[in-house]
C-alpha atoms as a PDB file:
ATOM      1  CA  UNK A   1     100.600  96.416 106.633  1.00  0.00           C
ATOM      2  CA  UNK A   2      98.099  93.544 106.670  1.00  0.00           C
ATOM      3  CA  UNK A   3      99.091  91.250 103.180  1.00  0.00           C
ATOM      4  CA  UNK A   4      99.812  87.822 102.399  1.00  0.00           C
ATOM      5  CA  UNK A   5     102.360  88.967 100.153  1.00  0.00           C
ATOM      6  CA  UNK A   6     106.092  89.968 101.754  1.00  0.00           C
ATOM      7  CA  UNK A   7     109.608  89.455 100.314  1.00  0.00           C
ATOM      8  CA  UNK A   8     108.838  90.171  96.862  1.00  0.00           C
ATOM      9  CA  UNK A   9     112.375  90.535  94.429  1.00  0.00           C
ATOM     10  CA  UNK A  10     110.812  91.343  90.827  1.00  0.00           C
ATOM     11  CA  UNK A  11     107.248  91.929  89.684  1.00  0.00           C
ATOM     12  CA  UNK A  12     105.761  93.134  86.322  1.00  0.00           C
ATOM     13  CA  UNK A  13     102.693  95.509  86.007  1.00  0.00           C
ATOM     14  CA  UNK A  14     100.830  94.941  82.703  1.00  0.00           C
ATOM     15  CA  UNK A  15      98.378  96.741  81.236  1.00  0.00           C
ATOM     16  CA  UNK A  16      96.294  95.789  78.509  1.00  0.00           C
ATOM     17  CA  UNK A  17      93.427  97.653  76.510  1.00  0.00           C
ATOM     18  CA  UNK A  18      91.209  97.831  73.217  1.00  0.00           C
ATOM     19  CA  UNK A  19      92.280 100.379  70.599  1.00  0.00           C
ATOM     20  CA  UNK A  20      90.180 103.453  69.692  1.00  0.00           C
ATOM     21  CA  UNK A  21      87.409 102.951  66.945  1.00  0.00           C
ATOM     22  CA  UNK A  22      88.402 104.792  63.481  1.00  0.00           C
ATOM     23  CA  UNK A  23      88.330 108.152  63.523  1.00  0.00           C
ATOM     24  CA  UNK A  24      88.759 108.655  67.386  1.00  0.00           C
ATOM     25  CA  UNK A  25      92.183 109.737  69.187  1.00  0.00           C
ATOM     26  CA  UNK A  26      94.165 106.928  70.092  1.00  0.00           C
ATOM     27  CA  UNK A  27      93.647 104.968  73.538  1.00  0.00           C
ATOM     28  CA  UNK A  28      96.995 105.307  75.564  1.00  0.00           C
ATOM     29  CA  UNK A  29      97.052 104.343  78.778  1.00  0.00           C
ATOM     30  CA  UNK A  30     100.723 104.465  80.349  1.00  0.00           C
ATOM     31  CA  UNK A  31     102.432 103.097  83.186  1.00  0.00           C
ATOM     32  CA  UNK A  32     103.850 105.064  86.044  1.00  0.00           C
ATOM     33  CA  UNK A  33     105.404 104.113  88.912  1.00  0.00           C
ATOM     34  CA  UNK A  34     106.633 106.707  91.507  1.00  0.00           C
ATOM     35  CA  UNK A  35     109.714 106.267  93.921  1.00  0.00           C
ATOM     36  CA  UNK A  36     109.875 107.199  97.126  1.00  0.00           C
ATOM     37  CA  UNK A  37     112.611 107.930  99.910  1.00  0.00           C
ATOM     38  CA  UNK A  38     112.354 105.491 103.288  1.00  0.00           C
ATOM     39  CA  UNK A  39     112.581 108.814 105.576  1.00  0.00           C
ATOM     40  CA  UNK A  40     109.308 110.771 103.582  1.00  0.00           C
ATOM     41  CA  UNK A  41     107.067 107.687 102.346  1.00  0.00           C
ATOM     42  CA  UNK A  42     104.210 109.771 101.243  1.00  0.00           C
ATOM     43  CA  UNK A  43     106.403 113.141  99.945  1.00  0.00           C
ATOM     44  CA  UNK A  44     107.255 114.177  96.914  1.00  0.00           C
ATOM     45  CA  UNK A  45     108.445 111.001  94.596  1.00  0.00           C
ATOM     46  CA  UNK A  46     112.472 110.830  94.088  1.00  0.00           C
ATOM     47  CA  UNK A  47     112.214 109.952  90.610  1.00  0.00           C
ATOM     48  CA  UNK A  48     109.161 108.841  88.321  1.00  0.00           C
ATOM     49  CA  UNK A  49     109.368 105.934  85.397  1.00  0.00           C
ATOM     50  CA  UNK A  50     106.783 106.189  82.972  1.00  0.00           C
ATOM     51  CA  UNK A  51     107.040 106.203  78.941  1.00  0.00           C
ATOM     52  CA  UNK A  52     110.329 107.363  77.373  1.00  0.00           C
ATOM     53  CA  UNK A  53     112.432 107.117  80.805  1.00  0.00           C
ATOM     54  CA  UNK A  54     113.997 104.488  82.954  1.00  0.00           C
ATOM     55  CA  UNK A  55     114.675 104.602  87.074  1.00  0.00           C
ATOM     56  CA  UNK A  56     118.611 106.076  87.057  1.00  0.00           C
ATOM     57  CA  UNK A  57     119.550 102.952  88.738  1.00  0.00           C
ATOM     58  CA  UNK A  58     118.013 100.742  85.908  1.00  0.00           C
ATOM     59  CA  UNK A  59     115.689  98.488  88.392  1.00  0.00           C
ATOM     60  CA  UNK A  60     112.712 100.291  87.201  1.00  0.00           C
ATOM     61  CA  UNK A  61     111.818  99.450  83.092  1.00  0.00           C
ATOM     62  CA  UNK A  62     109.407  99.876  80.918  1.00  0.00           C
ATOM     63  CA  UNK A  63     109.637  96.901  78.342  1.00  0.00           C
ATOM     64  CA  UNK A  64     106.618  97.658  76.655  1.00  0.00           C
ATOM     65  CA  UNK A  65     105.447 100.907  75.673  1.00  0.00           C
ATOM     66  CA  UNK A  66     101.604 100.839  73.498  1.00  0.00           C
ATOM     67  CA  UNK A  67     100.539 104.360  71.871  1.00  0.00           C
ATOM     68  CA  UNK A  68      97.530 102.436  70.796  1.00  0.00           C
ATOM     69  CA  UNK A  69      96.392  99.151  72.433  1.00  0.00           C
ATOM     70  CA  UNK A  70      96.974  96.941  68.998  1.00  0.00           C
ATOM     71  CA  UNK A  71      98.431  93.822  69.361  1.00  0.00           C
ATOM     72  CA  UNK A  72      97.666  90.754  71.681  1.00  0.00           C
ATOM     73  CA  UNK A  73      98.213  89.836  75.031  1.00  0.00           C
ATOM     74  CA  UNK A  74      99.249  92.921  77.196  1.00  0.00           C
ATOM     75  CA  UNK A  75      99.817  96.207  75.484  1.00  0.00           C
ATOM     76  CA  UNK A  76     102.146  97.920  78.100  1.00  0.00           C
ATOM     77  CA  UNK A  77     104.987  96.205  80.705  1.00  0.00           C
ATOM     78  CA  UNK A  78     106.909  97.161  83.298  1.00  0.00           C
ATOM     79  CA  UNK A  79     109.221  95.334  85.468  1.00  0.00           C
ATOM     80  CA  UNK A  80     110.111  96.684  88.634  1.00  0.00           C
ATOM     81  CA  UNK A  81     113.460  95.072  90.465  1.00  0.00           C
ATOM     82  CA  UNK A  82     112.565  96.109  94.138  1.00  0.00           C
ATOM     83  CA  UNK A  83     115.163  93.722  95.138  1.00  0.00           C
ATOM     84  CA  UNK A  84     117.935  95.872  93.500  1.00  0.00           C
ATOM     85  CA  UNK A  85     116.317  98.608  95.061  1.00  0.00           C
ATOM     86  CA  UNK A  86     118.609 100.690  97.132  1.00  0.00           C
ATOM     87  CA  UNK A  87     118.193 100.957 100.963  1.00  0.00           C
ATOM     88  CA  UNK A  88     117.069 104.691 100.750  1.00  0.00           C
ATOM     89  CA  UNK A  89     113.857 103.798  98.856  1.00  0.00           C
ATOM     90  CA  UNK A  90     110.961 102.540 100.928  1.00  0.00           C
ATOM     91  CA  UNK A  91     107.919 102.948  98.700  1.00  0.00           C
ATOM     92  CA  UNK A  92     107.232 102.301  95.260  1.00  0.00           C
ATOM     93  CA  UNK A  93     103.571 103.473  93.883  1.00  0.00           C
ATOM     94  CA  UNK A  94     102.346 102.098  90.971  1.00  0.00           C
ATOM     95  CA  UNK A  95      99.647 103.706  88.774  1.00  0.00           C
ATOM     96  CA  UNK A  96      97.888 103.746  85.283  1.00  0.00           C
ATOM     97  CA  UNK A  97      97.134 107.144  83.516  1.00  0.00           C
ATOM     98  CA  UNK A  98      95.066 107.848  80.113  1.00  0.00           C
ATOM     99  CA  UNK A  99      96.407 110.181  77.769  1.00  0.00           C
ATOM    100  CA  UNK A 100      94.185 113.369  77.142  1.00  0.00           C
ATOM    101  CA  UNK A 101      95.558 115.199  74.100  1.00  0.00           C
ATOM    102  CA  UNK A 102      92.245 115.668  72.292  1.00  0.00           C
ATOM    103  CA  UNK A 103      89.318 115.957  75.181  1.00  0.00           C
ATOM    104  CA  UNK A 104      88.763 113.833  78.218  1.00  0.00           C
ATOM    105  CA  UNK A 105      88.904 110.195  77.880  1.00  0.00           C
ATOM    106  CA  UNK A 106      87.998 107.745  80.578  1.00  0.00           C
ATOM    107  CA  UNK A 107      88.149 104.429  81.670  1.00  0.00           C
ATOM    108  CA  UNK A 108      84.449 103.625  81.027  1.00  0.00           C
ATOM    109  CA  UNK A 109      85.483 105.123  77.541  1.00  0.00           C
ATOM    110  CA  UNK A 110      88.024 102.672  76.492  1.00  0.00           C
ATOM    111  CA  UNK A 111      87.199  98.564  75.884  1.00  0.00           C
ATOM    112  CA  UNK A 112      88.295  95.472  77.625  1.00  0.00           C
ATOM    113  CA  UNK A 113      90.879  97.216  80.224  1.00  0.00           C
ATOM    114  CA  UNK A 114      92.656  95.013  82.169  1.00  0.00           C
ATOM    115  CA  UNK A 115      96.292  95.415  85.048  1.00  0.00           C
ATOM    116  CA  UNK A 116      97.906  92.421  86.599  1.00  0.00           C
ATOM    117  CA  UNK A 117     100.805  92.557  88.954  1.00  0.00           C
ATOM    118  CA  UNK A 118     102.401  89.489  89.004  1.00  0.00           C
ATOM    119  CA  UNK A 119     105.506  88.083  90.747  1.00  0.00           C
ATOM    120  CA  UNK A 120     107.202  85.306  88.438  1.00  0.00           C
ATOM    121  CA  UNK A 121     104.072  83.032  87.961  1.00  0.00           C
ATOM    122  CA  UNK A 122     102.627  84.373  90.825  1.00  0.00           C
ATOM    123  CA  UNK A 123      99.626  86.903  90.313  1.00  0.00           C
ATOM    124  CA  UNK A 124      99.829  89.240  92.924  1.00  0.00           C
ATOM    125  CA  UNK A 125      96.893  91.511  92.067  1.00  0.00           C
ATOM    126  CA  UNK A 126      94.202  91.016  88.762  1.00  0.00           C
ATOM    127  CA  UNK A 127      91.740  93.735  87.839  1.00  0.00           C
ATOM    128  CA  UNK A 128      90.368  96.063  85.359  1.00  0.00           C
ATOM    129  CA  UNK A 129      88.786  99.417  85.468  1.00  0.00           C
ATOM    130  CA  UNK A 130      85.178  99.183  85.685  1.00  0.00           C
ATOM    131  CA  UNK A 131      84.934  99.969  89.374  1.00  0.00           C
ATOM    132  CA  UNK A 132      86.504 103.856  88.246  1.00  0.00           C
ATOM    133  CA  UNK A 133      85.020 104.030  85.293  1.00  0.00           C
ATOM    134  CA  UNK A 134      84.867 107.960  85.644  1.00  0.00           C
ATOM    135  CA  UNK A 135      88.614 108.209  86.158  1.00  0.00           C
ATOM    136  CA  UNK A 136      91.444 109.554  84.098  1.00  0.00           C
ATOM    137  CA  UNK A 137      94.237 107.351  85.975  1.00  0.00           C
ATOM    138  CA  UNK A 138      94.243 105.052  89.178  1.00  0.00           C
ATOM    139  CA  UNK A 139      96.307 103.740  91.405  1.00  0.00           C
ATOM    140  CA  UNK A 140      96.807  99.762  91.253  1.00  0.00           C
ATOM    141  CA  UNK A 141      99.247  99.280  93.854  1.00  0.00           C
ATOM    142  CA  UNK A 142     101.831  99.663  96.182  1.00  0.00           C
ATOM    143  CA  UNK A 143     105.213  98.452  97.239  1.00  0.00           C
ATOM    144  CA  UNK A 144     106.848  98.839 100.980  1.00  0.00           C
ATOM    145  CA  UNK A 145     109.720  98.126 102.209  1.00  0.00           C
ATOM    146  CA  UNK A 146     109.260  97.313 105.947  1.00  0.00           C
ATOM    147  CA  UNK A 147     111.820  97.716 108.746  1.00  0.00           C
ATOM    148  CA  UNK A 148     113.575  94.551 108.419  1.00  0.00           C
ATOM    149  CA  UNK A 149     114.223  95.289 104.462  1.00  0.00           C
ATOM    150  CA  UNK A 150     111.581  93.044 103.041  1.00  0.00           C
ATOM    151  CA  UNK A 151     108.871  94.254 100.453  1.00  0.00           C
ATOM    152  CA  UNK A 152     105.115  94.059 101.271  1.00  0.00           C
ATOM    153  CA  UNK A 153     102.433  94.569  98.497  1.00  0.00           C
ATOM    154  CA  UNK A 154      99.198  96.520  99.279  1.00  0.00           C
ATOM    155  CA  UNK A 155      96.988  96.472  96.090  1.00  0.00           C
ATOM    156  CA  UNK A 156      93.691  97.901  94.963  1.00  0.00           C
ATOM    157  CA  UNK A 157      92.510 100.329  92.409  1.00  0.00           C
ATOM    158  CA  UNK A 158      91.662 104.109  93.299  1.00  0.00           C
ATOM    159  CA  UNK A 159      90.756 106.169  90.905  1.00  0.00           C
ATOM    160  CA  UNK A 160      91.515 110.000  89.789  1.00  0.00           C
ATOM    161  CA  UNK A 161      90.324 112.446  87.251  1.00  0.00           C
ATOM    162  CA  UNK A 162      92.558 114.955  85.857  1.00  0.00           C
ATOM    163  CA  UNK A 163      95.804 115.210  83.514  1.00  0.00           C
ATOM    164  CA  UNK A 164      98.362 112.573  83.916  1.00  0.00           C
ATOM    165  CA  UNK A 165     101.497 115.223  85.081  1.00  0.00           C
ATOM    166  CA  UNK A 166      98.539 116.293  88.141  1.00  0.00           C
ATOM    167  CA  UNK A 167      98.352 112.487  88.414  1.00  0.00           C
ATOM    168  CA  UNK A 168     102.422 111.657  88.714  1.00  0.00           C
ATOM    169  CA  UNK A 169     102.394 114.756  91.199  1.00  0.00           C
ATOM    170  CA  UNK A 170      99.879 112.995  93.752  1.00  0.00           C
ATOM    171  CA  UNK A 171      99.741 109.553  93.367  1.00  0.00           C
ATOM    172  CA  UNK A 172     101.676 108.750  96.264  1.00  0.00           C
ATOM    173  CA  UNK A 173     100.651 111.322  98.324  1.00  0.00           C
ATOM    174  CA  UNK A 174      97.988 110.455 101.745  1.00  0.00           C
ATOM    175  CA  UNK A 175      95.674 112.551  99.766  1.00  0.00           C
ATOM    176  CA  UNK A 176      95.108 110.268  96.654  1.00  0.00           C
ATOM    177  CA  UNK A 177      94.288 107.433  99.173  1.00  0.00           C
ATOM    178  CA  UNK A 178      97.198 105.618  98.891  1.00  0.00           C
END
């Protein structure tokens, strides 16, 4: 893996976002993060954390959980302890999905979009959506663990158009370019 940044403990994804203009469906864009074993890196997740769950080990949380994008600062948080991590786990994928209840909404849809990764004070990764403005949900980034037990961070934005439960399915996978 060719980055800068190895031996990373504890790192928050945020998400931030304008709210839908009056009369439209709310903007919700949601964190997800998707854990996977050492042995199968790019097969099917162990667990996922998004909305309304935690990891079962409690090193993967969502703090912050917007329905709406109101409010300042960063709408959405989650903190991800990859230092806590347990051995078995050597890949954590990190992605951002729109909720499509009433029609198909897309990045280029929604205002002032914005995902940092950061690392204490430490941004790790700084972007917003405008390069997949067509897409449903992206990928921001990705967490390995390499052989000598230290965490390596890969990021960039890839984008995807479809549901967000098609999206948790194959986020991780060498098909969705991660």
């Amino acid at each position: 893996m060719s980055t800068p940044n190895k031996d990373i403990d504890k790192v928050e994804v945020r998400v931030k976002w304008d709210p839908s203009t009056s009369g439209e469906s709310a903007n919700d864009l949601d964190i997800i993060a998707a854990t996977y074993p050492a042995d199968d890196p790019y097969g099917s997740p162990a667990y996922l954390v998004h909305f309304d769950s935690r990891s079962p080990d409690g090193t993967i949380t969502l703090n912050r959980d917007s329905r709406t994008g109101q409010g300042f600062g960063f709408d959405e948080v989650m903190t991800i302890e990859l230092n806590r991590l347990a051995d078995v786990y050597g890949r954590v994928v990190v992605g951002i999905a729109i909720q499509q209840r009433d029609g198909h909404k897309t990045f280029g849809a929604i205002g002032s979009t914005a995902v940092q990764i950061r690392e204490g004070y430490e941004t790790l990764a700084e972007d917003d959506f405008s390069q997949v403005a067509w897409a449903t949900a992206a990928l921001v980034g990705e967490f390995i663990r390499d052989t000598s037990g230290l965490w390596g961070f890969r990021a960039g934005v890839r984008g995807f158009d479809g549901d967000p439960d098609t999206f948790a399915s194959v986020m991780g996978s060498r098909a969705a370019g991660a």
